[in-house]
N, C-alpha and C. Protein backbone atom coordinates (compact mmCIF):
# COMPACT_ATOMS: atom_id res chain seq x y z
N UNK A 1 -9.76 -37.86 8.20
CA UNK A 1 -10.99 -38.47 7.76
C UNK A 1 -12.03 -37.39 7.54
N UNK A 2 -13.18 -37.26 6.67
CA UNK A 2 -13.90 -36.31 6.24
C UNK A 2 -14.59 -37.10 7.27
N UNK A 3 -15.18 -35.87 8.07
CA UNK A 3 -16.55 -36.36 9.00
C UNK A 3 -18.37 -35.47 8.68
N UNK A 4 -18.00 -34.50 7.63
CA UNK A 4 -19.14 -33.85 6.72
C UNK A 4 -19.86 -35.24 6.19
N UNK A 5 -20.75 -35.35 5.85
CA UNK A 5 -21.97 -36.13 5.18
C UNK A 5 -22.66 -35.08 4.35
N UNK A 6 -22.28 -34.20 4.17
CA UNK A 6 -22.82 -33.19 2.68
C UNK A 6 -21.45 -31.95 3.01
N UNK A 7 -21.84 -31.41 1.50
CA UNK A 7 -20.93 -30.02 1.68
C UNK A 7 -21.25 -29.68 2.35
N UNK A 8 -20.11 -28.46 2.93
CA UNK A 8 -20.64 -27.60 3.68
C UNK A 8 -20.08 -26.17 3.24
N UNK A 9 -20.57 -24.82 2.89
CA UNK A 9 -20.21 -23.88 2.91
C UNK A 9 -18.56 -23.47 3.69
N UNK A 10 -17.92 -22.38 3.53
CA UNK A 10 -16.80 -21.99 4.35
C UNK A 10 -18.20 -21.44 5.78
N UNK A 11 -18.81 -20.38 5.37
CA UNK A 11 -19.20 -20.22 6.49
C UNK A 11 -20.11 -20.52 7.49
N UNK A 12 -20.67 -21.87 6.78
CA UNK A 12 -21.25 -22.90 7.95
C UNK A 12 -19.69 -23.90 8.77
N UNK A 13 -19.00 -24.11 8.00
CA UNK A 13 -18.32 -24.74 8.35
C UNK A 13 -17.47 -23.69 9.71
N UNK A 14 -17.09 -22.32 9.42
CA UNK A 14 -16.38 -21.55 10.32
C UNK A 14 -17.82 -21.66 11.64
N UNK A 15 -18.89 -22.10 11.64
CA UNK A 15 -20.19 -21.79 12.62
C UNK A 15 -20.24 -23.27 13.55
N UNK A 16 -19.32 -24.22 12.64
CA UNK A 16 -19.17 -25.26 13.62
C UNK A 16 -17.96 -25.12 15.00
N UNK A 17 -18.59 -25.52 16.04
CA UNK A 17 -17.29 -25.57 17.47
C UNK A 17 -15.92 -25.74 16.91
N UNK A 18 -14.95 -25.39 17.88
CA UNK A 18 -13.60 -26.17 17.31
C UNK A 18 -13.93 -27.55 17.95
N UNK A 19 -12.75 -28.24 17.89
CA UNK A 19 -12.54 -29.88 18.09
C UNK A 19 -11.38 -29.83 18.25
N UNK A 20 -10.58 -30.78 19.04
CA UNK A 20 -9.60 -31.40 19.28
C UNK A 20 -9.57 -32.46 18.62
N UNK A 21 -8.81 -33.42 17.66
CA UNK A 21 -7.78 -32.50 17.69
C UNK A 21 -8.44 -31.24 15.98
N UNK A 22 -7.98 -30.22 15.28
CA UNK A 22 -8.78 -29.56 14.78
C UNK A 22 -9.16 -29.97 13.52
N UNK A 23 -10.37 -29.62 13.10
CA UNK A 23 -11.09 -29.98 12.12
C UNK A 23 -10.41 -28.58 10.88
N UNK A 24 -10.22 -28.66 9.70
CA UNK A 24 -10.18 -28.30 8.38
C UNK A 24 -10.95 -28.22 7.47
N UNK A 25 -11.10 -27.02 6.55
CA UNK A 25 -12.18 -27.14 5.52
C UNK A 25 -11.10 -26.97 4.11
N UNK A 26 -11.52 -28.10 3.25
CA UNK A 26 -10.75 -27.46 1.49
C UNK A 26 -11.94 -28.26 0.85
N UNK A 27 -11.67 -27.93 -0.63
CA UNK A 27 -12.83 -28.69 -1.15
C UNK A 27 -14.16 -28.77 -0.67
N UNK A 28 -14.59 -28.06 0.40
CA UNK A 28 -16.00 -28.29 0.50
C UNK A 28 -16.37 -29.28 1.66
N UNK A 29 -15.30 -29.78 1.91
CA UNK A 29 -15.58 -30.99 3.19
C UNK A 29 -14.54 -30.57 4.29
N UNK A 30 -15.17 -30.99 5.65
CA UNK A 30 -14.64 -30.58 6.58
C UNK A 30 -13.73 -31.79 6.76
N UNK A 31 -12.43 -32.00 7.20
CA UNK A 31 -12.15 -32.99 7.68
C UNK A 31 -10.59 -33.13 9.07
N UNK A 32 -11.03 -34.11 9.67
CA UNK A 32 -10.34 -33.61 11.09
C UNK A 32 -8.96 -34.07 10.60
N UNK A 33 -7.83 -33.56 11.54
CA UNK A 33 -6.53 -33.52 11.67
C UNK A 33 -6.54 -34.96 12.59
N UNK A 34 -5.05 -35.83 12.04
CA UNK A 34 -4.90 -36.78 13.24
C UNK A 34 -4.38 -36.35 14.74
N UNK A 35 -4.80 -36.83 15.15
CA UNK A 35 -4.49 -36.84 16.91
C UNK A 35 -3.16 -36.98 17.00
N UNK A 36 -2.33 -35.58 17.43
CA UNK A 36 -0.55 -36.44 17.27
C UNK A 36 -0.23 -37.06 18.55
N UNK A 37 0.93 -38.06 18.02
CA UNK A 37 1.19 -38.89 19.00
C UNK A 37 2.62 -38.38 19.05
N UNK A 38 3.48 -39.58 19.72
CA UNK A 38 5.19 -39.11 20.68
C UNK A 38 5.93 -38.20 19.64
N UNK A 39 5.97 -39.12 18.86
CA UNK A 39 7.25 -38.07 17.70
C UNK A 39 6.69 -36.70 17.07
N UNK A 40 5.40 -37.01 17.01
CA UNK A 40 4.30 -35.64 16.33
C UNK A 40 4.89 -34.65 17.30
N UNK A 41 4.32 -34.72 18.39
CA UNK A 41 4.59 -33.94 19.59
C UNK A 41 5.65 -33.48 20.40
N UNK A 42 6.81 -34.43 19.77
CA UNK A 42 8.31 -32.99 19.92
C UNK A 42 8.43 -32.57 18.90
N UNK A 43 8.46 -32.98 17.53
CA UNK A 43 8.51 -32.30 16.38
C UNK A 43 7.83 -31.36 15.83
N UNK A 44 6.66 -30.97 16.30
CA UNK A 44 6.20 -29.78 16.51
C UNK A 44 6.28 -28.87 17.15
N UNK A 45 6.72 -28.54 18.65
CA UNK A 45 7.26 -27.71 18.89
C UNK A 45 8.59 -27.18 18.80
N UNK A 46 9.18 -28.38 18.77
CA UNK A 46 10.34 -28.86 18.57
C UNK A 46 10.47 -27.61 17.22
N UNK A 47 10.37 -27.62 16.11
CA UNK A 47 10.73 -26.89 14.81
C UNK A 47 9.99 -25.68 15.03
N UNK A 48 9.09 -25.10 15.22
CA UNK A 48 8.68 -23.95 15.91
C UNK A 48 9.68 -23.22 16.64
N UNK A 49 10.16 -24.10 17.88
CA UNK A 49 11.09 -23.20 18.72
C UNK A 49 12.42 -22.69 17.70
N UNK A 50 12.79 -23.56 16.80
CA UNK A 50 14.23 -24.00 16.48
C UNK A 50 14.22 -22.74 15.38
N UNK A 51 13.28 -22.27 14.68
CA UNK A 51 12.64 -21.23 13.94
C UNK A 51 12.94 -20.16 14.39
N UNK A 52 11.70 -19.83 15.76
CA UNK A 52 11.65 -18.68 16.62
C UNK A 52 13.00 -17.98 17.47
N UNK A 53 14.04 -18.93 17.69
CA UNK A 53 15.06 -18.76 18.07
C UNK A 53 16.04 -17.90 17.18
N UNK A 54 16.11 -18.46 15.53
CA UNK A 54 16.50 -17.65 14.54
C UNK A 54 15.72 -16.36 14.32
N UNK A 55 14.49 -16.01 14.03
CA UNK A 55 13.92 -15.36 13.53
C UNK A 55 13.09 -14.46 14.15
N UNK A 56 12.79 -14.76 15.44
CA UNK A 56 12.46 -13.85 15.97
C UNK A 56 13.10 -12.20 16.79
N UNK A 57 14.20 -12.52 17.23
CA UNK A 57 15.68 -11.58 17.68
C UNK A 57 15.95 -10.95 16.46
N UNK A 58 15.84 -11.30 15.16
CA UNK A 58 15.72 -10.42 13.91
C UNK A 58 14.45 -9.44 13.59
N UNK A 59 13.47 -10.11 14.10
CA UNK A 59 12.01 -9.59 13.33
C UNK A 59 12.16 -9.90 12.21
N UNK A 60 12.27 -11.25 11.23
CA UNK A 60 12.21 -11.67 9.91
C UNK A 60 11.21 -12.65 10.42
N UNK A 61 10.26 -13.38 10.94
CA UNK A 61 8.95 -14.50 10.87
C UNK A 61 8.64 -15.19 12.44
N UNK A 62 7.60 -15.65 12.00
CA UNK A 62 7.42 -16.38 13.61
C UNK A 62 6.82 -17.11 13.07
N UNK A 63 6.80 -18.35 13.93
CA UNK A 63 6.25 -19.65 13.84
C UNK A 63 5.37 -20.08 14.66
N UNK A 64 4.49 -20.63 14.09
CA UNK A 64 2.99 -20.47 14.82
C UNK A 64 2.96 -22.07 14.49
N UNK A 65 2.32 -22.90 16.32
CA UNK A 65 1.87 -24.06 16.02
C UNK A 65 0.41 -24.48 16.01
N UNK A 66 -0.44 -25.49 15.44
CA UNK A 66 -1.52 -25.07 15.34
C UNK A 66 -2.48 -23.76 14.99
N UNK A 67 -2.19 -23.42 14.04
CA UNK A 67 -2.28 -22.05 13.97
C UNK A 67 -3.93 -22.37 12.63
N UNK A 68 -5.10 -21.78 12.62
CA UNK A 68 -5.78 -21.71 12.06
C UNK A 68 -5.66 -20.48 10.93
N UNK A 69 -5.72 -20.67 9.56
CA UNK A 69 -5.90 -19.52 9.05
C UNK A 69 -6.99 -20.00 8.04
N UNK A 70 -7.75 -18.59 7.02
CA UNK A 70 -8.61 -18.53 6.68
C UNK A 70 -8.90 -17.91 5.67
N UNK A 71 -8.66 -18.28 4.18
CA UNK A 71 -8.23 -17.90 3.43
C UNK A 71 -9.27 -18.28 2.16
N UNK A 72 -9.60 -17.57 1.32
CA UNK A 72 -10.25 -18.32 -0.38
C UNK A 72 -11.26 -18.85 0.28
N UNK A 73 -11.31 -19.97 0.05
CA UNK A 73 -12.52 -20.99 0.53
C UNK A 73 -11.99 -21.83 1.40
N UNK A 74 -10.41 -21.72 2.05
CA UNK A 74 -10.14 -22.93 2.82
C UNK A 74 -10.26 -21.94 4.38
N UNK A 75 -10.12 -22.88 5.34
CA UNK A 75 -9.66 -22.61 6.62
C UNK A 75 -8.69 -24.00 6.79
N UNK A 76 -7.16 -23.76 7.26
CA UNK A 76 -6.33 -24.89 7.19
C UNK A 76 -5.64 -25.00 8.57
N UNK A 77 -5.29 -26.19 9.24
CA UNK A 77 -4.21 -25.79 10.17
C UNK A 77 -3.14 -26.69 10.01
N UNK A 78 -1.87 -26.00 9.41
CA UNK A 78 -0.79 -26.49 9.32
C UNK A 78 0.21 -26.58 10.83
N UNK A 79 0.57 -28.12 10.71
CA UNK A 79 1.33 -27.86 11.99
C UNK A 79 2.42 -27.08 13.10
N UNK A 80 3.19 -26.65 11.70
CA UNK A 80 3.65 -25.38 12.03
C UNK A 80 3.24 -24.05 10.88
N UNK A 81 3.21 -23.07 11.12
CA UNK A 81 2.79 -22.59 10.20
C UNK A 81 3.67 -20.77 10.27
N UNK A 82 4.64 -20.63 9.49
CA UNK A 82 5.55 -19.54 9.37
C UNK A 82 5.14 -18.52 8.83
N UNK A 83 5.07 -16.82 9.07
CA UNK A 83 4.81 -16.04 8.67
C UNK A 83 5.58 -14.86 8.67
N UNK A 84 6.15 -14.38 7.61
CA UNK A 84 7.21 -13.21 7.48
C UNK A 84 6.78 -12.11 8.66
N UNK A 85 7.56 -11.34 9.32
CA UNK A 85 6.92 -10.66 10.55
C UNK A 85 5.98 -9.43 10.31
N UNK A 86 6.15 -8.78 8.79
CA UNK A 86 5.57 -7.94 8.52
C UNK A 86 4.21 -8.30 7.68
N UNK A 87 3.94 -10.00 8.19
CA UNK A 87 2.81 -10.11 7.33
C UNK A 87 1.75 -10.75 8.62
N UNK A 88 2.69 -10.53 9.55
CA UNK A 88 1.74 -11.45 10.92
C UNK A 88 0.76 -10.38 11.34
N UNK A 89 -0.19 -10.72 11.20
CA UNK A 89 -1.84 -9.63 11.66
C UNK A 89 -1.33 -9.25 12.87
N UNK A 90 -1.93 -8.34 13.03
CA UNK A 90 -1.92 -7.72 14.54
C UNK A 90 -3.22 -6.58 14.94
N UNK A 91 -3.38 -6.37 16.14
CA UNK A 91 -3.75 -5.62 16.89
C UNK A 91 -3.43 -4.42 16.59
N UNK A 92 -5.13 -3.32 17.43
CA UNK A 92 -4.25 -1.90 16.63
C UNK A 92 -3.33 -1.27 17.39
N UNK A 93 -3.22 -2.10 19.14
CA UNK A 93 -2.59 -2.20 19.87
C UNK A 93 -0.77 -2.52 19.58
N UNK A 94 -0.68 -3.58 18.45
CA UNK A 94 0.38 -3.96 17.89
C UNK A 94 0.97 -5.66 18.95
N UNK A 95 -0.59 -6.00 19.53
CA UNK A 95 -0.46 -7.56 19.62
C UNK A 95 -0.79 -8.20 18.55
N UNK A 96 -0.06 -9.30 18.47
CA UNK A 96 -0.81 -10.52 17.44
C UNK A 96 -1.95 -10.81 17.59
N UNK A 97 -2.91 -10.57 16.36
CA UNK A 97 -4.01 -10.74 16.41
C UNK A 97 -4.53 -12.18 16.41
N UNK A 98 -5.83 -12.61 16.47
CA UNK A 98 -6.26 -13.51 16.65
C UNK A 98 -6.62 -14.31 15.08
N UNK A 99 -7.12 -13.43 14.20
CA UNK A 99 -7.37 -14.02 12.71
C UNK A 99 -6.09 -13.82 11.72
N UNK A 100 -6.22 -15.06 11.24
CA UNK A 100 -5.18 -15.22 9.93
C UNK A 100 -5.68 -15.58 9.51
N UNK A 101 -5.72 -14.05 7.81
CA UNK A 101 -6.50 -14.65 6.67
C UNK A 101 -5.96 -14.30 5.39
N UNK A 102 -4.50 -14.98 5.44
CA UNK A 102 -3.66 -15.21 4.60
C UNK A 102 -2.63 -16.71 4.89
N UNK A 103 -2.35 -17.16 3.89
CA UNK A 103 -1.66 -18.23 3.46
C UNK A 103 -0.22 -17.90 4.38
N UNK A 104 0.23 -18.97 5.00
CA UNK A 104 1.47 -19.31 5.75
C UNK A 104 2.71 -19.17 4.22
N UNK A 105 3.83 -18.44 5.16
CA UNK A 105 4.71 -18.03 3.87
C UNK A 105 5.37 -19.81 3.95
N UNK A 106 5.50 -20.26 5.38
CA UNK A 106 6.13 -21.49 5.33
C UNK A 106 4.63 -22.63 5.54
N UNK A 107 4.79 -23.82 5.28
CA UNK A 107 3.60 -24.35 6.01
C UNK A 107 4.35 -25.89 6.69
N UNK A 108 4.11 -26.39 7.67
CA UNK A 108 4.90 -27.67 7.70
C UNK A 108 3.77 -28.54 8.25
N UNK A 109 3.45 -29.27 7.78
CA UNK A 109 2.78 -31.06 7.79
C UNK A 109 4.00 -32.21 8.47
N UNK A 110 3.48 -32.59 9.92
CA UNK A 110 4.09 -33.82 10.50
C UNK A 110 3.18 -35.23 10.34
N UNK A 111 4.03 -36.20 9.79
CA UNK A 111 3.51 -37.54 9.49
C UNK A 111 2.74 -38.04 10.75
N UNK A 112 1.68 -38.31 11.04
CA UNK A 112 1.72 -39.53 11.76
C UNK A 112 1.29 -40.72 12.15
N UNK A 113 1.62 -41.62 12.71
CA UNK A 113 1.21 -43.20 12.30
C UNK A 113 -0.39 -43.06 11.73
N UNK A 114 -0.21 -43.84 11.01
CA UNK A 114 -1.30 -44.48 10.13
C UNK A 114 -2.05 -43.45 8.97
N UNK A 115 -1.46 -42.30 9.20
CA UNK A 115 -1.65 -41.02 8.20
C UNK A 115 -0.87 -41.35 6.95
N UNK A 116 -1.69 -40.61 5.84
CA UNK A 116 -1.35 -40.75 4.15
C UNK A 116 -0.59 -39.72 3.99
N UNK A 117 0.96 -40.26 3.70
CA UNK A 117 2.13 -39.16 3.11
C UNK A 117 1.15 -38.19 1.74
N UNK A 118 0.73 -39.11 1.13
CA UNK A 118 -0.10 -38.23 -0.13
C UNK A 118 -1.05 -37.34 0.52
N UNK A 119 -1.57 -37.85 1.45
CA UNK A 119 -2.89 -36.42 1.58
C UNK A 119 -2.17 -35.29 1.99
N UNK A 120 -1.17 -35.48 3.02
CA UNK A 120 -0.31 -34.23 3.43
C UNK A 120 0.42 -33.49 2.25
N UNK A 121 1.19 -34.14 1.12
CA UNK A 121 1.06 -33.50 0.27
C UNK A 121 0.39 -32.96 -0.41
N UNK A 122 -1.07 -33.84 -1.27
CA UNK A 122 -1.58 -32.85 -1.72
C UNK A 122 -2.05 -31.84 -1.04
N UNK A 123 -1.86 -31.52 0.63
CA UNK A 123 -2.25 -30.60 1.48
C UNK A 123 -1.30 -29.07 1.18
N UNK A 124 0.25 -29.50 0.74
CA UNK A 124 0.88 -28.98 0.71
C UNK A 124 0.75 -28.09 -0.42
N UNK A 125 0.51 -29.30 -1.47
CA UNK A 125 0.34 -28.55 -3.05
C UNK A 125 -1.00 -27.42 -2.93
N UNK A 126 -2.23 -27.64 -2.25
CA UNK A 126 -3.05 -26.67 -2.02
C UNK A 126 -2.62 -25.60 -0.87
N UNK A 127 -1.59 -25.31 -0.58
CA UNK A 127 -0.77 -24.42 0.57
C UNK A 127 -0.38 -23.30 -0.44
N UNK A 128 0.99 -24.23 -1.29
CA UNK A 128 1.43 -23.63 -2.73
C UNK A 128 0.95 -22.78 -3.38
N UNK A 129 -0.59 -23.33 -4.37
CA UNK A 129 -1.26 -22.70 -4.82
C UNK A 129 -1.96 -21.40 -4.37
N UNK A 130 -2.11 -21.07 -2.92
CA UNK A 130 -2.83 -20.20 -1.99
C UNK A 130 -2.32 -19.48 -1.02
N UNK A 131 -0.46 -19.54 -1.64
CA UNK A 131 -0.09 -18.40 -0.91
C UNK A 131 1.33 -18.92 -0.66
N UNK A 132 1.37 -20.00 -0.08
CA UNK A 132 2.92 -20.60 0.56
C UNK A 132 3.72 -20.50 -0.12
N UNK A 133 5.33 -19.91 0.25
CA UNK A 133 6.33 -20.47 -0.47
C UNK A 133 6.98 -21.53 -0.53
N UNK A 134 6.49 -21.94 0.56
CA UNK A 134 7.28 -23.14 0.57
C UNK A 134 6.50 -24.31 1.74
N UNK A 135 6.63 -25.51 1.48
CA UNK A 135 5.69 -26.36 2.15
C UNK A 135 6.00 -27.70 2.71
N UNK A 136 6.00 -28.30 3.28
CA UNK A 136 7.18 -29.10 3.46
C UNK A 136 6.54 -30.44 4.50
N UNK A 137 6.69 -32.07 4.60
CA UNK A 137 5.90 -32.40 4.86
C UNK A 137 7.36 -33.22 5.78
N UNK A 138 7.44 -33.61 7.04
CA UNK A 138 8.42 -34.26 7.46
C UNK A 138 7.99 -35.59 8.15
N UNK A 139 8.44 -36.84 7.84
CA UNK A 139 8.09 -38.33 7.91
C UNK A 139 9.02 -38.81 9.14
N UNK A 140 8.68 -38.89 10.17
CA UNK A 140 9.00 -39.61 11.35
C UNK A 140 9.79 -41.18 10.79
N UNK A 141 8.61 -41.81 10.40
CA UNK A 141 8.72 -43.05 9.73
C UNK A 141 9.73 -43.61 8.73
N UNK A 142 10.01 -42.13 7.91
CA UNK A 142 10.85 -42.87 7.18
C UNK A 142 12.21 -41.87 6.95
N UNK A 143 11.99 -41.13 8.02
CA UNK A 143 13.47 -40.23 8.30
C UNK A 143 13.66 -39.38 7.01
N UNK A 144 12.34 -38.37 6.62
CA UNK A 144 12.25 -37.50 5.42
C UNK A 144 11.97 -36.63 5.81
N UNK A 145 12.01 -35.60 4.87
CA UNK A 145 11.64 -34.45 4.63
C UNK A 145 11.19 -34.26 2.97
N UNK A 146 9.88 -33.89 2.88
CA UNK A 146 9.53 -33.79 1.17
C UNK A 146 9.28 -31.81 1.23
N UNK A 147 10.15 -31.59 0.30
CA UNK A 147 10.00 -29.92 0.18
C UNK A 147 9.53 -29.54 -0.97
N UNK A 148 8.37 -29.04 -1.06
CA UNK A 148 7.77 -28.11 -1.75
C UNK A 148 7.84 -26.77 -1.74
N UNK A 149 7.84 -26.37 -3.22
CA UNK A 149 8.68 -24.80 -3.23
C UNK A 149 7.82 -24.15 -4.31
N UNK A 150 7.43 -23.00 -4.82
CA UNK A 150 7.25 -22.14 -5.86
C UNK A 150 8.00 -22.74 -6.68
N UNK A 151 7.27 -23.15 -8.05
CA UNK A 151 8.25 -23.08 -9.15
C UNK A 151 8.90 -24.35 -9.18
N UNK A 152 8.82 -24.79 -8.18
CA UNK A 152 10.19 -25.97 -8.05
C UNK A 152 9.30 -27.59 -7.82
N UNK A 153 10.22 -28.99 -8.09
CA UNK A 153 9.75 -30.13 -8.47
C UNK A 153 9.72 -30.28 -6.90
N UNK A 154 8.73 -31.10 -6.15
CA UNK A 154 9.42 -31.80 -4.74
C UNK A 154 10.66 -32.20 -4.65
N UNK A 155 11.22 -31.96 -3.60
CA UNK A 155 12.21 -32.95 -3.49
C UNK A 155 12.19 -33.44 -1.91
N UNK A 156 12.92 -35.03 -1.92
CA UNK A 156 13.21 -36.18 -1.00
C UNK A 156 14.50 -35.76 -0.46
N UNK A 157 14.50 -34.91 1.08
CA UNK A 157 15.69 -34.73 1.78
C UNK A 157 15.92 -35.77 2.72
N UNK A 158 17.33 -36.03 2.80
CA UNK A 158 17.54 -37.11 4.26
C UNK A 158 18.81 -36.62 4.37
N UNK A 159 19.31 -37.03 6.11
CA UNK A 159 20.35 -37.14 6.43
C UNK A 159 20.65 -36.09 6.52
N UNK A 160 22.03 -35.65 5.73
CA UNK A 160 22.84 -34.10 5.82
C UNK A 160 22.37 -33.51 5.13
N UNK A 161 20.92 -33.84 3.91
CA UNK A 161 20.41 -32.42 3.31
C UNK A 161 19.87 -31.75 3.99
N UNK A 162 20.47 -30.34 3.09
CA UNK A 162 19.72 -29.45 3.50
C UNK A 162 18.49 -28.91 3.73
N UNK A 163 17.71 -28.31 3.88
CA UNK A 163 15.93 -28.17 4.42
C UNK A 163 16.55 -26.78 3.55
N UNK A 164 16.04 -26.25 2.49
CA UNK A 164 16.10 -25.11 2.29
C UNK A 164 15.55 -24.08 2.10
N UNK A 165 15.56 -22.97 3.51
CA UNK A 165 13.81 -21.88 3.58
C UNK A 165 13.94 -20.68 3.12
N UNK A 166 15.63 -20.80 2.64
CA UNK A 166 16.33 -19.32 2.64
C UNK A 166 14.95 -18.13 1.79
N UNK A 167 14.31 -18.81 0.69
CA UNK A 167 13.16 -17.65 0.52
C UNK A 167 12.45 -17.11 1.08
N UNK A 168 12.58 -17.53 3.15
CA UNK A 168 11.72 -17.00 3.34
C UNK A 168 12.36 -16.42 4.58
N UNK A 169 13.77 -17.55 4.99
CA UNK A 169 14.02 -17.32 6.29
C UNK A 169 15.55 -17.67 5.79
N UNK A 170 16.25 -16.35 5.11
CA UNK A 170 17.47 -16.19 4.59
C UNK A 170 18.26 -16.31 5.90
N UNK A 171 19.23 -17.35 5.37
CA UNK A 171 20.68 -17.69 6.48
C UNK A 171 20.23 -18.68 7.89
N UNK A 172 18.96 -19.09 7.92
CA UNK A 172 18.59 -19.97 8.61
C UNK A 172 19.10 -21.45 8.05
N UNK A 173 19.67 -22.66 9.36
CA UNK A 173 20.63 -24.16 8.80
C UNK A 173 19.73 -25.06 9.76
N UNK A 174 19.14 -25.63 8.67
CA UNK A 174 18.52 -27.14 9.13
C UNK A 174 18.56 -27.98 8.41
N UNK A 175 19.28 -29.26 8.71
CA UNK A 175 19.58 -30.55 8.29
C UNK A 175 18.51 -31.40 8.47
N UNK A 176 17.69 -32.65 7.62
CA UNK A 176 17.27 -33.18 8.04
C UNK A 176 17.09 -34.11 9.29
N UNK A 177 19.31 -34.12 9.10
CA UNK A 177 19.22 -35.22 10.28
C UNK A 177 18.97 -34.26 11.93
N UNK A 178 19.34 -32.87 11.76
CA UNK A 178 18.68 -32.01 12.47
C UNK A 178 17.31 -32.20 13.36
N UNK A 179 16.42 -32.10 12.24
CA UNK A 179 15.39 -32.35 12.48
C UNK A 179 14.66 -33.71 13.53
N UNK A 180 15.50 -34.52 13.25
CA UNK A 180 14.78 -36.33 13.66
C UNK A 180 15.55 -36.44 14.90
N UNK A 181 17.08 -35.64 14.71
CA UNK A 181 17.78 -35.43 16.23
C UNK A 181 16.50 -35.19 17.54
N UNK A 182 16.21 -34.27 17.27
CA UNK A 182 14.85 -33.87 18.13
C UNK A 182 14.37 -34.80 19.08
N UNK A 183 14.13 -36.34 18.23
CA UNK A 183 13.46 -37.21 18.93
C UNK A 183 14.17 -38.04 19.81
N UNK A 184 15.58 -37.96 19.70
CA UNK A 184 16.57 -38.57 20.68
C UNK A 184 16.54 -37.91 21.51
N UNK A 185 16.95 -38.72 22.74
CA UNK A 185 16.74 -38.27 24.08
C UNK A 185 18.41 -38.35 25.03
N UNK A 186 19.15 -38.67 24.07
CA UNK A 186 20.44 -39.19 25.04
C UNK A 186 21.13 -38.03 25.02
């Protein structure tokens, strides 16, 4: 929901507090993230870990949840948000730094109740445009995955398709039905 009542600049908007759950700027309006609920909340760390497990023991990306970055005129927080390892900011120390102010190479958007599949996409399509290779929005609700790519049309994964990140995270295997596994508990 936009909770601005006028524009606001990027850097009035970066001068406002954070919020729980976090507030976003595109277009000129600030507007907050939904509050995740059960399935939000394994599926977000949930795909983070499942990531970091591949990719980190390589040094090819890490996956960042809630992760603020700050970019053009947006500041965005994608729920998970992937970054090739040689593009993750750091310290002159050689810790991960605190600002990201570049576009997520991956970006991932989780559905949740009563949230607009379209706004998360067009969230995605403004990811695309500003850096992402790939963007990807995954539906609790209706057992999806919508993948957005450079160059490429969306497409509607289920079941045994494939999730495909190889542009970013070559030889990495995730199935949709992968993914929704997560939320079973048996």
């Amino acid at each position: 929901m936009a909770i601005a009542q006028r524009r606001l600049t990027l850097d009035e908007f970066l001068a406002l507090p954070e919020e729980e759950p976090a507030l976003e700027y595109y277009d000129g309006v600030v507007v907050q993230k939904m509050p995740p609920q059960g399935q939000h909340s394994i599926l977000q760390p949930g795909l983070a870990e499942r990531i970091n497990l591949f990719t980190r023991p390589r040094k090819l990306a890490l996956a960042f949840t809630e992760l603020r970055a700050t970019y053009g005129e947006f500041s965005l927080v994608p729920d998970v948000a992937v970054y090739r390892w040689g593009r993750i900011p750091r310290t002159p120390d050689g810790k991960v730094a605190d600002r990201f102010v570049e576009a997520p190479d991956i970006s991932i958007e989780i559905v949740s109740p009563l949230q607009s599949v379209t706004v998360l996409a067009q969230k995605c399509v403004i990811l695309l445009e500003r850096g992402s290779e790939i963007a990807l929005v995954v539906d609790p609700g209706d057992e999806a995955v919508i993948r957005f790519g450079t160059g490429a049309e969306p497409r509607v994964l289920r079941g045994d398709d494939r999730v495909d990140l190889d542009a970013v995270l070559p030889g990495f295997e995730l199935t949709v039905r992968d993914v929704f596994d997560m939320l079973r508990l048996d």
